[in-house]
C-alpha atoms as a PDB file:
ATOM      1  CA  UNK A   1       0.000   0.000   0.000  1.00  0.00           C
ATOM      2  CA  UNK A   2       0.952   3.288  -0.991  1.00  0.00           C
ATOM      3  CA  UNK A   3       1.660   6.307   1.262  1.00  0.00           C
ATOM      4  CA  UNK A   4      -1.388   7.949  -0.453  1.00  0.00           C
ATOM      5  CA  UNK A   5      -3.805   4.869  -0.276  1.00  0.00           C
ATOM      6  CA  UNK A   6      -2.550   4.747   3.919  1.00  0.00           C
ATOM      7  CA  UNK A   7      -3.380   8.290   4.174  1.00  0.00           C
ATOM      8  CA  UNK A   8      -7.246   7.649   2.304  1.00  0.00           C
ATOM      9  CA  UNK A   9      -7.148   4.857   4.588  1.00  0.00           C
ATOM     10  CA  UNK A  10      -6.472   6.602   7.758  1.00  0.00           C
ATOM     11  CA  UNK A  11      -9.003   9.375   6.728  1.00  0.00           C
ATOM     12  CA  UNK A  12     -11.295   7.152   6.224  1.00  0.00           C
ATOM     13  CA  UNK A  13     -11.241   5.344   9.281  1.00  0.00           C
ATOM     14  CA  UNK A  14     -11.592   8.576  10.756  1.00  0.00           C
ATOM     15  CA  UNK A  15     -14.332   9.690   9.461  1.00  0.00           C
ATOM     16  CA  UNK A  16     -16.216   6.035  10.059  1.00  0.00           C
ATOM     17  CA  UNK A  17     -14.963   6.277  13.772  1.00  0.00           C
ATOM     18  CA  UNK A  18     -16.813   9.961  14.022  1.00  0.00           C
ATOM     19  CA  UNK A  19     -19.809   8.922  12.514  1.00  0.00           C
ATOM     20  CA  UNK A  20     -20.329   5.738  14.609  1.00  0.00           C
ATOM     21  CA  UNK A  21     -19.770   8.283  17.834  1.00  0.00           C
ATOM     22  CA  UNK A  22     -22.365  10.852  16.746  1.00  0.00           C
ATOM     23  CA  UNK A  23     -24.621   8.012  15.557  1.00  0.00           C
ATOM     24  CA  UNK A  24     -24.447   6.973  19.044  1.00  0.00           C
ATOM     25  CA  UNK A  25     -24.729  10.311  20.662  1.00  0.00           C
ATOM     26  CA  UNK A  26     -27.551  11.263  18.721  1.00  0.00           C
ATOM     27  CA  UNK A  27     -29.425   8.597  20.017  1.00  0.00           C
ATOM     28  CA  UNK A  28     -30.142   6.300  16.916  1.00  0.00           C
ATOM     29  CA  UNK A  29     -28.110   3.033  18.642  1.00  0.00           C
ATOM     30  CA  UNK A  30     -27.617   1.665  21.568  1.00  0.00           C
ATOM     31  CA  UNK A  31     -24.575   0.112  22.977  1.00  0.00           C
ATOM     32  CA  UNK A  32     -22.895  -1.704  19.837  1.00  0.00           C
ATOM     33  CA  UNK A  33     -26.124  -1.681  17.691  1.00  0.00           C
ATOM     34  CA  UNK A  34     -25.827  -0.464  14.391  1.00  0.00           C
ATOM     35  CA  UNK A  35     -22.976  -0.120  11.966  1.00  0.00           C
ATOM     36  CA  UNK A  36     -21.169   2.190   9.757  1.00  0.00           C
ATOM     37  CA  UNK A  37     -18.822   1.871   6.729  1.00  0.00           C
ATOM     38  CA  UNK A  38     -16.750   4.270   3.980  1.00  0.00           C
ATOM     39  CA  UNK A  39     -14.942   3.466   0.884  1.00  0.00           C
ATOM     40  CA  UNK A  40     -11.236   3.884   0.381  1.00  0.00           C
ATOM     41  CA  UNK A  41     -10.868   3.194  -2.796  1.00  0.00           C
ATOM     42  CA  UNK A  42     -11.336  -0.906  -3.665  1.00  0.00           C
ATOM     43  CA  UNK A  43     -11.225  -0.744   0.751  1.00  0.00           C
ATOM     44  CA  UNK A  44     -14.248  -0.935   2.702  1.00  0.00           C
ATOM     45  CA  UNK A  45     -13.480   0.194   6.191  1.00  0.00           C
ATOM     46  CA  UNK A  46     -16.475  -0.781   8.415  1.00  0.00           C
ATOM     47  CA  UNK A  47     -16.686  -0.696  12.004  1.00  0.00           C
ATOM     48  CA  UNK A  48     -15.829  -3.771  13.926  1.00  0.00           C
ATOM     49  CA  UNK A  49     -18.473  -6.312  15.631  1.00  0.00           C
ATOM     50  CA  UNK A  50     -18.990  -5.850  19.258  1.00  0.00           C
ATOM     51  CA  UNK A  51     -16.755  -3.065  19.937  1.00  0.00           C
ATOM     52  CA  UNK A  52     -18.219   0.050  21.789  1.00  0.00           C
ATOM     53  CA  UNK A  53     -17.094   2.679  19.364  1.00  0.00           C
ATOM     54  CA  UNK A  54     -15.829   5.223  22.285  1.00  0.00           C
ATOM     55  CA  UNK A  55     -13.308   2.616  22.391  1.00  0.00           C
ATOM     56  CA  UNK A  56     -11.662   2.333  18.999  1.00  0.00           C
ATOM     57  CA  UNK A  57      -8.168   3.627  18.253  1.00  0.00           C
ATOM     58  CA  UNK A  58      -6.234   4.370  14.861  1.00  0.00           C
ATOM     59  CA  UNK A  59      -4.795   1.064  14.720  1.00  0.00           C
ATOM     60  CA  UNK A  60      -8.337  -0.703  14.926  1.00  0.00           C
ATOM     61  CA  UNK A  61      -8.927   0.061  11.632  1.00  0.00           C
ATOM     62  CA  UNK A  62     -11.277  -2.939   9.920  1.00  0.00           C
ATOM     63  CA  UNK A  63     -11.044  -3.213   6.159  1.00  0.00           C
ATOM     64  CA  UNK A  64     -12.619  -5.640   3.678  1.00  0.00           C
ATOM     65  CA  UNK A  65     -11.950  -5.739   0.349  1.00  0.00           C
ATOM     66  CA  UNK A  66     -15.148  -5.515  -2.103  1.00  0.00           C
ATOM     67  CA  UNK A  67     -15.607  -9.176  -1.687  1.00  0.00           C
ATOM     68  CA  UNK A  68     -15.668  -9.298   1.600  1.00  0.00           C
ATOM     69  CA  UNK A  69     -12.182 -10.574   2.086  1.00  0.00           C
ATOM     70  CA  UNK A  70     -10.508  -9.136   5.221  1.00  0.00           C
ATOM     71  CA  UNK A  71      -7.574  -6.603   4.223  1.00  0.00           C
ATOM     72  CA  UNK A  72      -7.069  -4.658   7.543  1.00  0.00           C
ATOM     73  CA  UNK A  73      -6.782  -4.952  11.203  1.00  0.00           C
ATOM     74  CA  UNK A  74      -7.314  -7.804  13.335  1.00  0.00           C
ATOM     75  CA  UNK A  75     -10.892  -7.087  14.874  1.00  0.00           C
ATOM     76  CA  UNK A  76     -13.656  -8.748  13.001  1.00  0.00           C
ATOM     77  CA  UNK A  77     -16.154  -6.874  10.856  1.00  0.00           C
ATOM     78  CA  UNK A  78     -19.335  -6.218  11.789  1.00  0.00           C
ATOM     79  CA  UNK A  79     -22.600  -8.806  11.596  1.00  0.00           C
ATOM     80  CA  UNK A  80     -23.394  -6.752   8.855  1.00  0.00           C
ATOM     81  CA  UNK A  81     -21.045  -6.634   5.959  1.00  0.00           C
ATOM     82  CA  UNK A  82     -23.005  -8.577   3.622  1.00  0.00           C
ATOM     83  CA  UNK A  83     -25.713  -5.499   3.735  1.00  0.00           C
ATOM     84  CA  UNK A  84     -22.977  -2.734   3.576  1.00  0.00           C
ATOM     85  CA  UNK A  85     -21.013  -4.838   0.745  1.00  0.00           C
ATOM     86  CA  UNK A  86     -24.747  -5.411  -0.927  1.00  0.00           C
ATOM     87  CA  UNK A  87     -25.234  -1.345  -1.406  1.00  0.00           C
ATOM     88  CA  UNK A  88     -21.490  -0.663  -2.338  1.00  0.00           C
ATOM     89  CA  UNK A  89     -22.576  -3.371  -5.221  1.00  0.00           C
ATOM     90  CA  UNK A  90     -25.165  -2.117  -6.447  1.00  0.00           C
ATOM     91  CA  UNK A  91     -24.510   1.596  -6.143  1.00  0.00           C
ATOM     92  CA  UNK A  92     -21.803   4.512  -6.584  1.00  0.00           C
ATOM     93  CA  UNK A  93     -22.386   4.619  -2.725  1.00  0.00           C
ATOM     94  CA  UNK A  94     -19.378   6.015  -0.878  1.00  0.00           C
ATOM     95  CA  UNK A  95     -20.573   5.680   2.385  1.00  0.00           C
ATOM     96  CA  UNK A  96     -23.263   3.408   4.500  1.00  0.00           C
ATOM     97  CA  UNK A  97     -25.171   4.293   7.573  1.00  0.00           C
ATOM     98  CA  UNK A  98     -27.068   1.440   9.497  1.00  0.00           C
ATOM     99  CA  UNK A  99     -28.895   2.166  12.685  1.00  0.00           C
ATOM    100  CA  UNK A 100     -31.840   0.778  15.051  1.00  0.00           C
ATOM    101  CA  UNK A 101     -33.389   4.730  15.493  1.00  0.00           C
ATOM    102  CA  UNK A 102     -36.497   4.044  18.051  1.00  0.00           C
ATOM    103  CA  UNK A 103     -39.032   5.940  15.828  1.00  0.00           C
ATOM    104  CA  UNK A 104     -37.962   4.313  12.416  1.00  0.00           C
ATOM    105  CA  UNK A 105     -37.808   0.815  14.119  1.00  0.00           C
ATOM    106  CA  UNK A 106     -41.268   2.022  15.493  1.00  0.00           C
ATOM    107  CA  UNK A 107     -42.399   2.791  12.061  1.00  0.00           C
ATOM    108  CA  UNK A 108     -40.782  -0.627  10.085  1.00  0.00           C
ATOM    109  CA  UNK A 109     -43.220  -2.953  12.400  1.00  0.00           C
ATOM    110  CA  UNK A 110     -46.062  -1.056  11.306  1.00  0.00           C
ATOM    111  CA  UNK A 111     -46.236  -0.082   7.830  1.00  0.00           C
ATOM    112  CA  UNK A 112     -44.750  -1.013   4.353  1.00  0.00           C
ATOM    113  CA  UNK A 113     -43.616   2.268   3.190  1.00  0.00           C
ATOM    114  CA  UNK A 114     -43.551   5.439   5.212  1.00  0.00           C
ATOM    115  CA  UNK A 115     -46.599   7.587   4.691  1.00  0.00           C
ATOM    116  CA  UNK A 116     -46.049  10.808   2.858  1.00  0.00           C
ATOM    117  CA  UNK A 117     -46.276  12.999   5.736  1.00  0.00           C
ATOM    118  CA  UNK A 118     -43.759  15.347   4.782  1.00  0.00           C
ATOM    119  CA  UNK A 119     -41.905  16.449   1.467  1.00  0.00           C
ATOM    120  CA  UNK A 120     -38.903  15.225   3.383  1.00  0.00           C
ATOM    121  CA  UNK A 121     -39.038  11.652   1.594  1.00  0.00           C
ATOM    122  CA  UNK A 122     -37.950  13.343  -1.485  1.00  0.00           C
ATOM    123  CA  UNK A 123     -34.643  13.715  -0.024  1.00  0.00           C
ATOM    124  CA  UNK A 124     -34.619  10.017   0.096  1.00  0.00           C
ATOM    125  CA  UNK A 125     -35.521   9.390  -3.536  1.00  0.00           C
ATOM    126  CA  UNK A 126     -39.327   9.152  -2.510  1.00  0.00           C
ATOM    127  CA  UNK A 127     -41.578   7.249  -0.545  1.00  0.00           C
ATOM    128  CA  UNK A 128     -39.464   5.252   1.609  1.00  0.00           C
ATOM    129  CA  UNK A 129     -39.610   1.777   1.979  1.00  0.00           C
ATOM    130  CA  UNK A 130     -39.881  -1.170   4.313  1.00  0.00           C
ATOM    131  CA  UNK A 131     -37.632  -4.028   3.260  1.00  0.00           C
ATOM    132  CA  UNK A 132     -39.209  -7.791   4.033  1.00  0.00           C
ATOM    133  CA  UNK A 133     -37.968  -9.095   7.901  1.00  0.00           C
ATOM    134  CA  UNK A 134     -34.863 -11.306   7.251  1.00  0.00           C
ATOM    135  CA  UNK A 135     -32.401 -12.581  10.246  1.00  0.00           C
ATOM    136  CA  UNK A 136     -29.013  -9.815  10.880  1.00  0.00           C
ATOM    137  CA  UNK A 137     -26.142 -10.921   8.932  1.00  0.00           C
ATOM    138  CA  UNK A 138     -27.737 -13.005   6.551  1.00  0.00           C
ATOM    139  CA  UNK A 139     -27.926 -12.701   2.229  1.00  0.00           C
ATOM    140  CA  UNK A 140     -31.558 -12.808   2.666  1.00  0.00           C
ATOM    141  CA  UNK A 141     -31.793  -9.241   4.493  1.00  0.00           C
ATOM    142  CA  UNK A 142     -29.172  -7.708   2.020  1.00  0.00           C
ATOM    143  CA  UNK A 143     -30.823  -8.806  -0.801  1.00  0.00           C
ATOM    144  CA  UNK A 144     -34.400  -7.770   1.102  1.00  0.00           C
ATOM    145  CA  UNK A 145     -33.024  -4.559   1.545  1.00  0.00           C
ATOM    146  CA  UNK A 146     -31.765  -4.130  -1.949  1.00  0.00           C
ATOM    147  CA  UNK A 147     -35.192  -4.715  -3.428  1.00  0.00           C
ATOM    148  CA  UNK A 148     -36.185  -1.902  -0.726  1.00  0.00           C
ATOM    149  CA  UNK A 149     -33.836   0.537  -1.953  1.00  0.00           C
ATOM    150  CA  UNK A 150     -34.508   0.524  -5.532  1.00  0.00           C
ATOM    151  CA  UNK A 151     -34.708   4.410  -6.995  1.00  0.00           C
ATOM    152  CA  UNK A 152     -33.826   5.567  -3.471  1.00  0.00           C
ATOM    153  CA  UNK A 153     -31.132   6.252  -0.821  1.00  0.00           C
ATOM    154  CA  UNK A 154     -32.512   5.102   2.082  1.00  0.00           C
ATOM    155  CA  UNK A 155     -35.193   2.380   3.393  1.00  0.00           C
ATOM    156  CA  UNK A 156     -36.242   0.603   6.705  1.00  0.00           C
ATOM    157  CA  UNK A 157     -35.525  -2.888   7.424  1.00  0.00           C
ATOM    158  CA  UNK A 158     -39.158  -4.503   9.342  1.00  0.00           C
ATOM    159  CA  UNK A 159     -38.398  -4.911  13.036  1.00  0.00           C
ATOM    160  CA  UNK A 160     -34.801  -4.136  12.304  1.00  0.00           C
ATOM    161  CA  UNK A 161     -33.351  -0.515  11.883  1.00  0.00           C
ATOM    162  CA  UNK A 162     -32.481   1.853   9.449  1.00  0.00           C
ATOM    163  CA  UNK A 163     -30.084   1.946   6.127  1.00  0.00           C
ATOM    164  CA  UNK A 164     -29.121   4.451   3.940  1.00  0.00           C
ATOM    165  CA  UNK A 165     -25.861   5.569   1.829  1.00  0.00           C
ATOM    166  CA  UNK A 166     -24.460   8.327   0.386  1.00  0.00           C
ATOM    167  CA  UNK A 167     -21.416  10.318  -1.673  1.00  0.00           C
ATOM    168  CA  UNK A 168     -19.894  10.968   1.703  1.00  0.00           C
ATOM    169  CA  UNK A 169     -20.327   9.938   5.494  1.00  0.00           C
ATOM    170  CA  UNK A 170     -21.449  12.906   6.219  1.00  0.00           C
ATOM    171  CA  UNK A 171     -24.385  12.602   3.311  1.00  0.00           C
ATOM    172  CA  UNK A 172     -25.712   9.065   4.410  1.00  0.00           C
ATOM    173  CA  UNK A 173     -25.767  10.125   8.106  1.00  0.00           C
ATOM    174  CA  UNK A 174     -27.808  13.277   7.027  1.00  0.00           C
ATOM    175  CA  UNK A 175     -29.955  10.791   5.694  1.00  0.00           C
ATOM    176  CA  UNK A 176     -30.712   8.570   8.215  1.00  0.00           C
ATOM    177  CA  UNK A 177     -31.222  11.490  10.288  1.00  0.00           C
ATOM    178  CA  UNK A 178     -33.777  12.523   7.893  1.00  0.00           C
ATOM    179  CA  UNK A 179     -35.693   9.333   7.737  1.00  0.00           C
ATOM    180  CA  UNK A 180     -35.736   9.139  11.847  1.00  0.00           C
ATOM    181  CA  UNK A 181     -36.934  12.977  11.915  1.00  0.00           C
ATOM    182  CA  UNK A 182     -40.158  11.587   9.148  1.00  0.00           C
ATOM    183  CA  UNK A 183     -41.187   8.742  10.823  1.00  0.00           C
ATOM    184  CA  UNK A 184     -40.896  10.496  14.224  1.00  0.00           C
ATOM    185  CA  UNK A 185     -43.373  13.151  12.750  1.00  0.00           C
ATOM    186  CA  UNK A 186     -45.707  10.449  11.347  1.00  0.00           C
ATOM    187  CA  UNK A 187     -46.004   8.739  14.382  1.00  0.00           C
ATOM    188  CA  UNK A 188     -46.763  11.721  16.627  1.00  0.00           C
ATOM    189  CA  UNK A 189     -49.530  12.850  14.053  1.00  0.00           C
ATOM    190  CA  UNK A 190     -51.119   9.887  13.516  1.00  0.00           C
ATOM    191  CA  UNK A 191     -51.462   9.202  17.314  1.00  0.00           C
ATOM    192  CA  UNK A 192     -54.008  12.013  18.261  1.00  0.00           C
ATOM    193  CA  UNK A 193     -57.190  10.563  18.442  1.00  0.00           C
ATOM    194  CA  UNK A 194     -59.935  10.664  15.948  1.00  0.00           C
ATOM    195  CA  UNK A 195     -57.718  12.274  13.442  1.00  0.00           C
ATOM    196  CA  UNK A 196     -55.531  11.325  10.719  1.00  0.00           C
ATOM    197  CA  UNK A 197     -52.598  13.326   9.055  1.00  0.00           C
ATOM    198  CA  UNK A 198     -53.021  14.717   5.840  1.00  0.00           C
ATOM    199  CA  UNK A 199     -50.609  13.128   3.125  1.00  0.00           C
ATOM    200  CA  UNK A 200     -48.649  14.594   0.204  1.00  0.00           C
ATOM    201  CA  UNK A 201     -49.689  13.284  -3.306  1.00  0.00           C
ATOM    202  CA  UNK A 202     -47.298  11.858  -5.854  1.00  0.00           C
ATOM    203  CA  UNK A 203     -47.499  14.607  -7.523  1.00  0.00           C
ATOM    204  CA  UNK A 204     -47.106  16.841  -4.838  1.00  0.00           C
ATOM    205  CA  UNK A 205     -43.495  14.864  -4.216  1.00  0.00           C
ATOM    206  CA  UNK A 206     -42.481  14.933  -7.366  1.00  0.00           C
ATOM    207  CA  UNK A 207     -42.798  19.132  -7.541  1.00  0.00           C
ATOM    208  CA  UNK A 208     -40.796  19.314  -4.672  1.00  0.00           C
ATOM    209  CA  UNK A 209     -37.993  16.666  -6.164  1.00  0.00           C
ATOM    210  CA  UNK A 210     -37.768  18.857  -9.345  1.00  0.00           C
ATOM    211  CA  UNK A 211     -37.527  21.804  -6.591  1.00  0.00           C
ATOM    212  CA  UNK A 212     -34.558  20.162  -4.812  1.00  0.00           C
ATOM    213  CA  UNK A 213     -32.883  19.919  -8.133  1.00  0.00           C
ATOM    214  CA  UNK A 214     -31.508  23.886  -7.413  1.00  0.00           C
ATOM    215  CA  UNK A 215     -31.738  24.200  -4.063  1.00  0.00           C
ATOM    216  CA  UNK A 216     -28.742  25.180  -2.378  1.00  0.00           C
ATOM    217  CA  UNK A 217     -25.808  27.771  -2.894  1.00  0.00           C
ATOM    218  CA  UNK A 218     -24.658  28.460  -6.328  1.00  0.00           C
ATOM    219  CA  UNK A 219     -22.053  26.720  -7.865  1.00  0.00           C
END
């Protein structure tokens, strides 16, 4: 390995270290639940099973290669790395965000695909979905999950969690935080009693994807 490719490396591992932390201080895991991963290059660097992530040093670093074949460190991957290896597949993914948020997990026992309650599921790709209950760790749930994810960058997994990806870390955590923040607000409308929250057409979603098209700063 290059001094470059140690350097992405190192970055990377970083950067999947950090988001573990804040996914962890923003409440979407507990303990060792959940899992995050980057791409360096042909590396995946994912965080390691069973390993409270205020614990893990520099030189903890887990990387698989895009087969799955350990590359890096000595700590076993995560339960999950046929899911994360699954999106980086059958996307341009860079990054991959899997949590157990309360109010997601809430939402995947109860529904198929997350009502439109909010124009926010356009960030996702549109209507988010919930991807058919399949044991952690298994080829079934990745491939569940993949049929879940099709046209979009984020679904729920039924009685599971959350997933979504992104061009960066950063992007895929926004993401899940987006999806928690949705099915948060669904739930809380659709519990008053004798009422039931007003939903966004397709149409309606669509205008506001062709919106998000230019919004942001310039250039």
């Amino acid at each position: 390995m290059s001094d470059q490719q140690r350097e992405a490396v190192r970055r990377t591992w970083d950067g999947v270290v950090a988001t573990a932390r804040r996914t962890a201080a923003d409440g979407l895991v507990v303990g060792t639940s959940g899992n995050v991963s980057a791409r360096a290059g042909d590396i995946v660097l994912v965080t390691p099973s069973g390993v409270p992530y205020d614990r893990l040093r520099p030189e903890d670093a887990v990387g698989v290669d895009l087969e799955g074949r350990q590359v890096l460190g000595d700590l076993a991957p995560t339960s999950e790395l046929p899911l994360h290896l699954a999106v980086y597949a059958d996307t341009g993914a860079a990054a991959v965000v899997h949590t157990h948020a309360v109010h997601a997990t809430a939402v995947s026992t109860l529904v198929p695909e997350v009502p439109l309650v909010h124009y926010a599921a356009a960030m996702l790709g549109g209507p988010v979905r919930t991807a058919a209950y399949a044991r952690y760790g298994t080829r079934e749930l990745a491939e569940n999950m993949l049929t879940a994810l099709r046209d979009r960058t984020g679904c729920l997994l039924q009685n599971h969690g959350t997933v979504t990806y992104g061009n960066s870390l950063d992007e895929a955590y926004d993401r899940t935080a987006q999806l928690e923040w949705l099915c948060r607000l669904w739930l809380t409308a659709s519990s008053v009693p004798g009422l039931r929250p007003s939903l966004l057409s397709g149409a309606q979603l669509r205008e506001v994807q062709d919106a998000l098209e230019t919004y942001g700063q310039p250039g």
